[in-house]
PDB file of N, CA and C in Angstrom:
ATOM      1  N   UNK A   1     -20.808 -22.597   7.299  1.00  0.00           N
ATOM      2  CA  UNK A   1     -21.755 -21.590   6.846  1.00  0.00           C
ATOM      3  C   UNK A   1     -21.083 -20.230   6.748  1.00  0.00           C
ATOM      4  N   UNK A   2     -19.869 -19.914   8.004  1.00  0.00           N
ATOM      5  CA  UNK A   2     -19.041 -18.615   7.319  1.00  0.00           C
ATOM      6  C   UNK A   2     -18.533 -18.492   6.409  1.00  0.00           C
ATOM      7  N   UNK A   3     -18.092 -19.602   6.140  1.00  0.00           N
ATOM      8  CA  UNK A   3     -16.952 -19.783   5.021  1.00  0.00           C
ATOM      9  C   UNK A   3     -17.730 -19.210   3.670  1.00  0.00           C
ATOM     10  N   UNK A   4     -18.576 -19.646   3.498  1.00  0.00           N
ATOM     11  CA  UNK A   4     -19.938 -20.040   2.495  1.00  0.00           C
ATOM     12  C   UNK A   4     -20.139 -18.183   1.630  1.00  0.00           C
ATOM     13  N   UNK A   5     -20.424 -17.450   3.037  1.00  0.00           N
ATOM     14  CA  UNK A   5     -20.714 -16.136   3.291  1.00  0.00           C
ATOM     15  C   UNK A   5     -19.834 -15.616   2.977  1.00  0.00           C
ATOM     16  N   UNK A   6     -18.617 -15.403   3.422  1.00  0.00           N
ATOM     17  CA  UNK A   6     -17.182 -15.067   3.274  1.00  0.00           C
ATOM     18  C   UNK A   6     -17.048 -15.344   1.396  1.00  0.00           C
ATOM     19  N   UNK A   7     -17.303 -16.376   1.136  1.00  0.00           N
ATOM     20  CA  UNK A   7     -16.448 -17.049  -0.377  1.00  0.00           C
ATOM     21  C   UNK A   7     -17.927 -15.977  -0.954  1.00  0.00           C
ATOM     22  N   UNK A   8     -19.231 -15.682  -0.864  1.00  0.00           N
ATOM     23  CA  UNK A   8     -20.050 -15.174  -1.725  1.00  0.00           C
ATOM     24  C   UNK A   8     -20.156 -13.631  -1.738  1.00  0.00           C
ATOM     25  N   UNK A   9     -19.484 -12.971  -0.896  1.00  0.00           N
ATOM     26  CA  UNK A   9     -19.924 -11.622  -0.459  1.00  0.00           C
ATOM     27  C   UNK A   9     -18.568 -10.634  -1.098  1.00  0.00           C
ATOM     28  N   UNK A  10     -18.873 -11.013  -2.234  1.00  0.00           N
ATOM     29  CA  UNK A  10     -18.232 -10.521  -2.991  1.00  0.00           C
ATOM     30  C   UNK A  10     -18.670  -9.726  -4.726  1.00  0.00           C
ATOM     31  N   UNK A  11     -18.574  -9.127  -5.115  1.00  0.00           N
ATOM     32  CA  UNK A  11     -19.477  -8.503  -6.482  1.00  0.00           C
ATOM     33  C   UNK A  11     -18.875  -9.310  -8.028  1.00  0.00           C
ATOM     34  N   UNK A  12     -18.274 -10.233  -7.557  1.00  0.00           N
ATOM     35  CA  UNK A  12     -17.462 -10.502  -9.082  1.00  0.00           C
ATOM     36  C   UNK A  12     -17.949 -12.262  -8.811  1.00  0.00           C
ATOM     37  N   UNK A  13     -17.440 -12.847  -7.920  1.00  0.00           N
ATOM     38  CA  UNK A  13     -17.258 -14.833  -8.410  1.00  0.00           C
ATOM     39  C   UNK A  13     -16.941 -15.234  -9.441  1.00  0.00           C
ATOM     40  N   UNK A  14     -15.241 -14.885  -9.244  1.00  0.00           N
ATOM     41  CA  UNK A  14     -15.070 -15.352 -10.619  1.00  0.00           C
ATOM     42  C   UNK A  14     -14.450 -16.792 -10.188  1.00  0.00           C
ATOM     43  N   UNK A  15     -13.853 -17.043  -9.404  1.00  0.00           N
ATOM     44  CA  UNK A  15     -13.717 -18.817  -8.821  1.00  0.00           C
ATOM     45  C   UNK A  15     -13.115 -18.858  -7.676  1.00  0.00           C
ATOM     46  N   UNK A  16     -13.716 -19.859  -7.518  1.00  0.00           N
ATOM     47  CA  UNK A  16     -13.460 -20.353  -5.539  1.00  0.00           C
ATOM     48  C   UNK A  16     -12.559 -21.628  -5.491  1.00  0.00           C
ATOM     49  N   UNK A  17     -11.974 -21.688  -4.892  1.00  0.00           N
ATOM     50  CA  UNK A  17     -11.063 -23.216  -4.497  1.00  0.00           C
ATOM     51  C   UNK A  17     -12.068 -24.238  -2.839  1.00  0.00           C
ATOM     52  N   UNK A  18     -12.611 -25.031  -3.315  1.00  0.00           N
ATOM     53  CA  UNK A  18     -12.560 -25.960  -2.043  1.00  0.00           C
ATOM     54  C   UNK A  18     -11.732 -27.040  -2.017  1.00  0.00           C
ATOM     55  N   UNK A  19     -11.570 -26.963  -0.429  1.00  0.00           N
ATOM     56  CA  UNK A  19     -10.078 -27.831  -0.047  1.00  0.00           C
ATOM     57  C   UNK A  19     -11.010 -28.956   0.916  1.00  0.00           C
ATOM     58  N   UNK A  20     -11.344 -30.153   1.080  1.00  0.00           N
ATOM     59  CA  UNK A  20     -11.387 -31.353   2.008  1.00  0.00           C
ATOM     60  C   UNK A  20     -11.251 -32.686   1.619  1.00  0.00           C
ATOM     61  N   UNK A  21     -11.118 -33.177   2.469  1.00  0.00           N
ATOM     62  CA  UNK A  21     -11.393 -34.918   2.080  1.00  0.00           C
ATOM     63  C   UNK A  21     -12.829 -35.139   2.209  1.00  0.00           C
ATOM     64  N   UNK A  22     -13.432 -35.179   2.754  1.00  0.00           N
ATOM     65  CA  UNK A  22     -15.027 -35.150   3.081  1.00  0.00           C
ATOM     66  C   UNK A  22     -15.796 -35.262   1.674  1.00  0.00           C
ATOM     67  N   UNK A  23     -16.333 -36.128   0.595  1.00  0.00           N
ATOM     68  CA  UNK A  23     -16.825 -35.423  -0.498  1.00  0.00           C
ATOM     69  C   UNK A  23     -18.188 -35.213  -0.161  1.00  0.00           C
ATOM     70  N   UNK A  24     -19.220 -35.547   0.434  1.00  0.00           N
ATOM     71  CA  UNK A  24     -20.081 -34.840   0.864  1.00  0.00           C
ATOM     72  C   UNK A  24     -20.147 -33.248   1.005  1.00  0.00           C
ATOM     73  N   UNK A  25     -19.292 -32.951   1.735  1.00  0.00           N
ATOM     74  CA  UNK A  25     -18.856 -31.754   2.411  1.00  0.00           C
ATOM     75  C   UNK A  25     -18.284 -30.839   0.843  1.00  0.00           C
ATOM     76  N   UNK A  26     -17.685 -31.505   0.309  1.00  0.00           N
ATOM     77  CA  UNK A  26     -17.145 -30.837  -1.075  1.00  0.00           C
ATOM     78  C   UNK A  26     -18.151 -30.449  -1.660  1.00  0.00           C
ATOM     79  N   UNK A  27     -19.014 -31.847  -2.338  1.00  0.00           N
ATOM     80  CA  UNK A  27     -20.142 -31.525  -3.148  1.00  0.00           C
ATOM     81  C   UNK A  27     -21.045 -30.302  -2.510  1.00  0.00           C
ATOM     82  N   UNK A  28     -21.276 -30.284  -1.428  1.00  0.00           N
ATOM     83  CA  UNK A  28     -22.434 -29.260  -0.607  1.00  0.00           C
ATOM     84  C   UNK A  28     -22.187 -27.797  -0.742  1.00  0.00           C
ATOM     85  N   UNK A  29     -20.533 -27.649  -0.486  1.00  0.00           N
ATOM     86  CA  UNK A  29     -20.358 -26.341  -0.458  1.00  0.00           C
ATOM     87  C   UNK A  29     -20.047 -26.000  -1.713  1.00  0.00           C
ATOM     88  N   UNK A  30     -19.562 -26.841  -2.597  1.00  0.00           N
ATOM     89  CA  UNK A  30     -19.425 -26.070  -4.305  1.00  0.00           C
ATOM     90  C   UNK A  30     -20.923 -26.063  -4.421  1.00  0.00           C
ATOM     91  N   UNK A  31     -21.572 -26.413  -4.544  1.00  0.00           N
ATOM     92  CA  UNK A  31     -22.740 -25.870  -5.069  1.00  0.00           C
ATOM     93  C   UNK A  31     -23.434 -24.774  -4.181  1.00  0.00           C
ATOM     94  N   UNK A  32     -22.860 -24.586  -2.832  1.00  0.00           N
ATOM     95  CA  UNK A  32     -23.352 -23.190  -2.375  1.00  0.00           C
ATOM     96  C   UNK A  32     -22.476 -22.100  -2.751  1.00  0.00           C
ATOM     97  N   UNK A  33     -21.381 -22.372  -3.542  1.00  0.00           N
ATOM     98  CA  UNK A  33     -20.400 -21.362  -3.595  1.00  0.00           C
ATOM     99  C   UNK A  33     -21.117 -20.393  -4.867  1.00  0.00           C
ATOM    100  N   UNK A  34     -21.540 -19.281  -5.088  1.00  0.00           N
ATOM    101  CA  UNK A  34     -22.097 -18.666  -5.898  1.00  0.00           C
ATOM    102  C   UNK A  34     -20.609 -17.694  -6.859  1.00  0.00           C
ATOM    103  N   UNK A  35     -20.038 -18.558  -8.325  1.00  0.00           N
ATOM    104  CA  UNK A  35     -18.898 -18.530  -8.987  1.00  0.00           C
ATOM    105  C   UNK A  35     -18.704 -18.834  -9.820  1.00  0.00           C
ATOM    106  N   UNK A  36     -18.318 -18.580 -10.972  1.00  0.00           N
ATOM    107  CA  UNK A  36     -18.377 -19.178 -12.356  1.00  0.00           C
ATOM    108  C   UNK A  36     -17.785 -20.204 -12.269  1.00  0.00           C
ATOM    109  N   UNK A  37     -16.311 -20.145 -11.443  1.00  0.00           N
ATOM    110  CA  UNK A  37     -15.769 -21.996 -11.577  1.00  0.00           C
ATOM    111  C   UNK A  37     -15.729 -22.206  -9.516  1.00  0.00           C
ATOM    112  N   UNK A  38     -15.532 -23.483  -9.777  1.00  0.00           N
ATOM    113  CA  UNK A  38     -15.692 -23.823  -8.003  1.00  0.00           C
ATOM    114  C   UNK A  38     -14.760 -24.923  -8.544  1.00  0.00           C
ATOM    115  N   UNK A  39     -13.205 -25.132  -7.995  1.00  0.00           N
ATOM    116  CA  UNK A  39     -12.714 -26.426  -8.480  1.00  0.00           C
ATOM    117  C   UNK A  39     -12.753 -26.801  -6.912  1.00  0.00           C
ATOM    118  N   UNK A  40     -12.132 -28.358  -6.181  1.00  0.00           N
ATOM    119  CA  UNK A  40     -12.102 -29.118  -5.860  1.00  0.00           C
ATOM    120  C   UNK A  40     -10.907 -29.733  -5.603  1.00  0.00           C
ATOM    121  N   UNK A  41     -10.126 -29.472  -4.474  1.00  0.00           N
ATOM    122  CA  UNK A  41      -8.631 -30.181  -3.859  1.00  0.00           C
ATOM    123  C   UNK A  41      -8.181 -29.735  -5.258  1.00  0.00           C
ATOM    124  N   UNK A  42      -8.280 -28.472  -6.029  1.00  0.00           N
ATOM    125  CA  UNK A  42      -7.026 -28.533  -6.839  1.00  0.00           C
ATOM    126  C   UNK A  42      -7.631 -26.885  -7.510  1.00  0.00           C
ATOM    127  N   UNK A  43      -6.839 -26.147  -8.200  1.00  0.00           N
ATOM    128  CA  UNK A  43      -7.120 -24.624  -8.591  1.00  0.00           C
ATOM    129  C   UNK A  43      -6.809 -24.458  -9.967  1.00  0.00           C
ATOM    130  N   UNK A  44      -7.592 -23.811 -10.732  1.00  0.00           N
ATOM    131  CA  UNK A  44      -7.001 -23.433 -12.036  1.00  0.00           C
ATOM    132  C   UNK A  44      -7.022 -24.232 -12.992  1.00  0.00           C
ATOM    133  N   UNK A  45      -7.759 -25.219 -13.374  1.00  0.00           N
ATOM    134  CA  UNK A  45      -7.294 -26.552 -14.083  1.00  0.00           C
ATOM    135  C   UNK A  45      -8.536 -27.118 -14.466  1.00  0.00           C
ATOM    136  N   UNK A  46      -8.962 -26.624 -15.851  1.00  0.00           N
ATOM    137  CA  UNK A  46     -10.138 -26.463 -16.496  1.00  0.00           C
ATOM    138  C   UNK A  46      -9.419 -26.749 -18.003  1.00  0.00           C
ATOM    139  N   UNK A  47     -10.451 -27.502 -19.131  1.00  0.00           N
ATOM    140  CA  UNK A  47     -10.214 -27.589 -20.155  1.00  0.00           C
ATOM    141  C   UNK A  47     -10.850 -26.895 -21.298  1.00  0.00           C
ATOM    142  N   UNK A  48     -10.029 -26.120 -21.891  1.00  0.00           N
ATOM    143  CA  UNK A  48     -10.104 -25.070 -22.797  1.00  0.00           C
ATOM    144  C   UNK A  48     -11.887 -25.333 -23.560  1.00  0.00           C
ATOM    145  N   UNK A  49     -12.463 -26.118 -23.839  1.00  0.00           N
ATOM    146  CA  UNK A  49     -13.778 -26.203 -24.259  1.00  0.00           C
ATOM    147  C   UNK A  49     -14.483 -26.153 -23.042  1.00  0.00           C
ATOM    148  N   UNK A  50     -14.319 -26.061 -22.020  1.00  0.00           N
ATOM    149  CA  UNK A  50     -15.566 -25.985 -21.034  1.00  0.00           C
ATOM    150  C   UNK A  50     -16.132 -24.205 -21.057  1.00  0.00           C
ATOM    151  N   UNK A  51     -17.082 -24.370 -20.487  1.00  0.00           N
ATOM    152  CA  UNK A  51     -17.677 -23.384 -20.886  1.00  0.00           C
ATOM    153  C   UNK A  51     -17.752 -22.341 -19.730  1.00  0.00           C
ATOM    154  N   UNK A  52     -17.635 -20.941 -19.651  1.00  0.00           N
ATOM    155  CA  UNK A  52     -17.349 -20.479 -18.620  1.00  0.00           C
ATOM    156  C   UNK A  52     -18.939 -19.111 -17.904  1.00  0.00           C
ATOM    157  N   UNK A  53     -19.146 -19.444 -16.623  1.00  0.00           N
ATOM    158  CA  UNK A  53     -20.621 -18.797 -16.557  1.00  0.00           C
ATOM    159  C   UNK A  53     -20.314 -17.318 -16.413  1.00  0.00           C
ATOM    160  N   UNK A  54     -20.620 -16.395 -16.293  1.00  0.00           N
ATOM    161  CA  UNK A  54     -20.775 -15.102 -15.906  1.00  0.00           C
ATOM    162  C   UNK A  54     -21.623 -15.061 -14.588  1.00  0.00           C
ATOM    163  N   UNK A  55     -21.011 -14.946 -13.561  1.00  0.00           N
ATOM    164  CA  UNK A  55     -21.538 -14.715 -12.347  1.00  0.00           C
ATOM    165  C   UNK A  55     -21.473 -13.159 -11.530  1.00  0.00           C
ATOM    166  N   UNK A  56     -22.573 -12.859 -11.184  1.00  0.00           N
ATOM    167  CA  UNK A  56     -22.309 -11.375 -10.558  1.00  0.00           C
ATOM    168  C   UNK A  56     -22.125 -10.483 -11.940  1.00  0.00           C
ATOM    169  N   UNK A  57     -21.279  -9.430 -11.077  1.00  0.00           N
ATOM    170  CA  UNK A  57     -20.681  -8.988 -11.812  1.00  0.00           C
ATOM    171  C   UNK A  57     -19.776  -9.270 -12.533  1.00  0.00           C
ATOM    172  N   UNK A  58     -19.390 -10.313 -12.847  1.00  0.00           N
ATOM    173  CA  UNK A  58     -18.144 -10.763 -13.288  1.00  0.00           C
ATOM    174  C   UNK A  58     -17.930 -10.515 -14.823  1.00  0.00           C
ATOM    175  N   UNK A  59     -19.470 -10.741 -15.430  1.00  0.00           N
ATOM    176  CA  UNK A  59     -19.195 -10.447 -16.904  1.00  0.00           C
ATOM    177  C   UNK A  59     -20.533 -11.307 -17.524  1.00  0.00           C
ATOM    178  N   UNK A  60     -20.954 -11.294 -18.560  1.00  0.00           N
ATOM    179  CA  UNK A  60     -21.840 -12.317 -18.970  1.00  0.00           C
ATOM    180  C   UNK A  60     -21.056 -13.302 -20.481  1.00  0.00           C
ATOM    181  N   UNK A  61     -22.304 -14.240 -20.711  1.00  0.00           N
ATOM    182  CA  UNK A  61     -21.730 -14.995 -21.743  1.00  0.00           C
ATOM    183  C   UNK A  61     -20.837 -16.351 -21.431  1.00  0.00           C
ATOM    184  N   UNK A  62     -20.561 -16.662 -22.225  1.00  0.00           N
ATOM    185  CA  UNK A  62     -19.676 -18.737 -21.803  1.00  0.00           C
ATOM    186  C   UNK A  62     -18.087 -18.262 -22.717  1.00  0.00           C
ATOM    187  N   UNK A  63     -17.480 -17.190 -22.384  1.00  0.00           N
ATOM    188  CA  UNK A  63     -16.309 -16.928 -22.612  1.00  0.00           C
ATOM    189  C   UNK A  63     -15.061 -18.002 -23.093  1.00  0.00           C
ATOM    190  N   UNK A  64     -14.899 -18.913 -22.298  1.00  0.00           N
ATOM    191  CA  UNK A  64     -13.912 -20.387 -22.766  1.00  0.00           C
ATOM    192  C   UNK A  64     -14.760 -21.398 -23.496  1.00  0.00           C
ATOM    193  N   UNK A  65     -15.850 -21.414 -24.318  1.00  0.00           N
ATOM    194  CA  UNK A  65     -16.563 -22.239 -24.650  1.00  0.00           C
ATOM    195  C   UNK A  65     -16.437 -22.570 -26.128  1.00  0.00           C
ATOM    196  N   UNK A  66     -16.447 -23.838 -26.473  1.00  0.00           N
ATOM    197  CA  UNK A  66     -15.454 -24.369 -27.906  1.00  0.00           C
ATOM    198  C   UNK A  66     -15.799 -23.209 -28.861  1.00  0.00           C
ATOM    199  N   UNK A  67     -17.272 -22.811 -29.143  1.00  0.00           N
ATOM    200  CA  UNK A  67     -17.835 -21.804 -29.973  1.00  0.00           C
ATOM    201  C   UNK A  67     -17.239 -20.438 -30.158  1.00  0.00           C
ATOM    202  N   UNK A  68     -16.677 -20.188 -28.903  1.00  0.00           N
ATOM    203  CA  UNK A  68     -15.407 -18.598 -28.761  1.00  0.00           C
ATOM    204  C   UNK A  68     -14.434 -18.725 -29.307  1.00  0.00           C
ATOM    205  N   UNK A  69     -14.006 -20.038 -29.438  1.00  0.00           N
ATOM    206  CA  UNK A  69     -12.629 -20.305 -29.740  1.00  0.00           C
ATOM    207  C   UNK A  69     -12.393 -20.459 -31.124  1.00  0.00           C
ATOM    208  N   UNK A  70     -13.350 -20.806 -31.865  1.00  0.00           N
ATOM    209  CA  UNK A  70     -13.711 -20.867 -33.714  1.00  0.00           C
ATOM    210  C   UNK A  70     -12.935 -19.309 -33.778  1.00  0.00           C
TER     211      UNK A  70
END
């Protein structure tokens, strides 16, 4: 639950890394992680059509999304 607090208390979320074996534990806390991307035992490694959220302050709009890229 610190961790949780710690990863959200921030004005931007622009992406979080979770690290376990546990996937319970994975699934639970990416979806409490409040962030445009939340990857999973691995960082940075998204495919150019996915679509990207605007969280916080971070920015609005789906920025990496196939439609930007036209």
């Amino acid at each position: 639950a610190e961790a949780i607090e710690i990863a959200n208390d921030t004005l931007y979320g622009l992406g979080a890394g979770v690290w376990t074996r546990d996937t319970h534990q994975a699934y639970q806390i990416s979806r409490a992680i409040k962030a445009g991307r939340v990857w999973v035992n691995c960082y940075h490694l998204y495919p150019a059509h996915a679509p990207f959220g605007g969280y916080k302050k971070s920015g609005i709009g789906r920025e990496n999304h196939k439609m930007m890229l036209a």
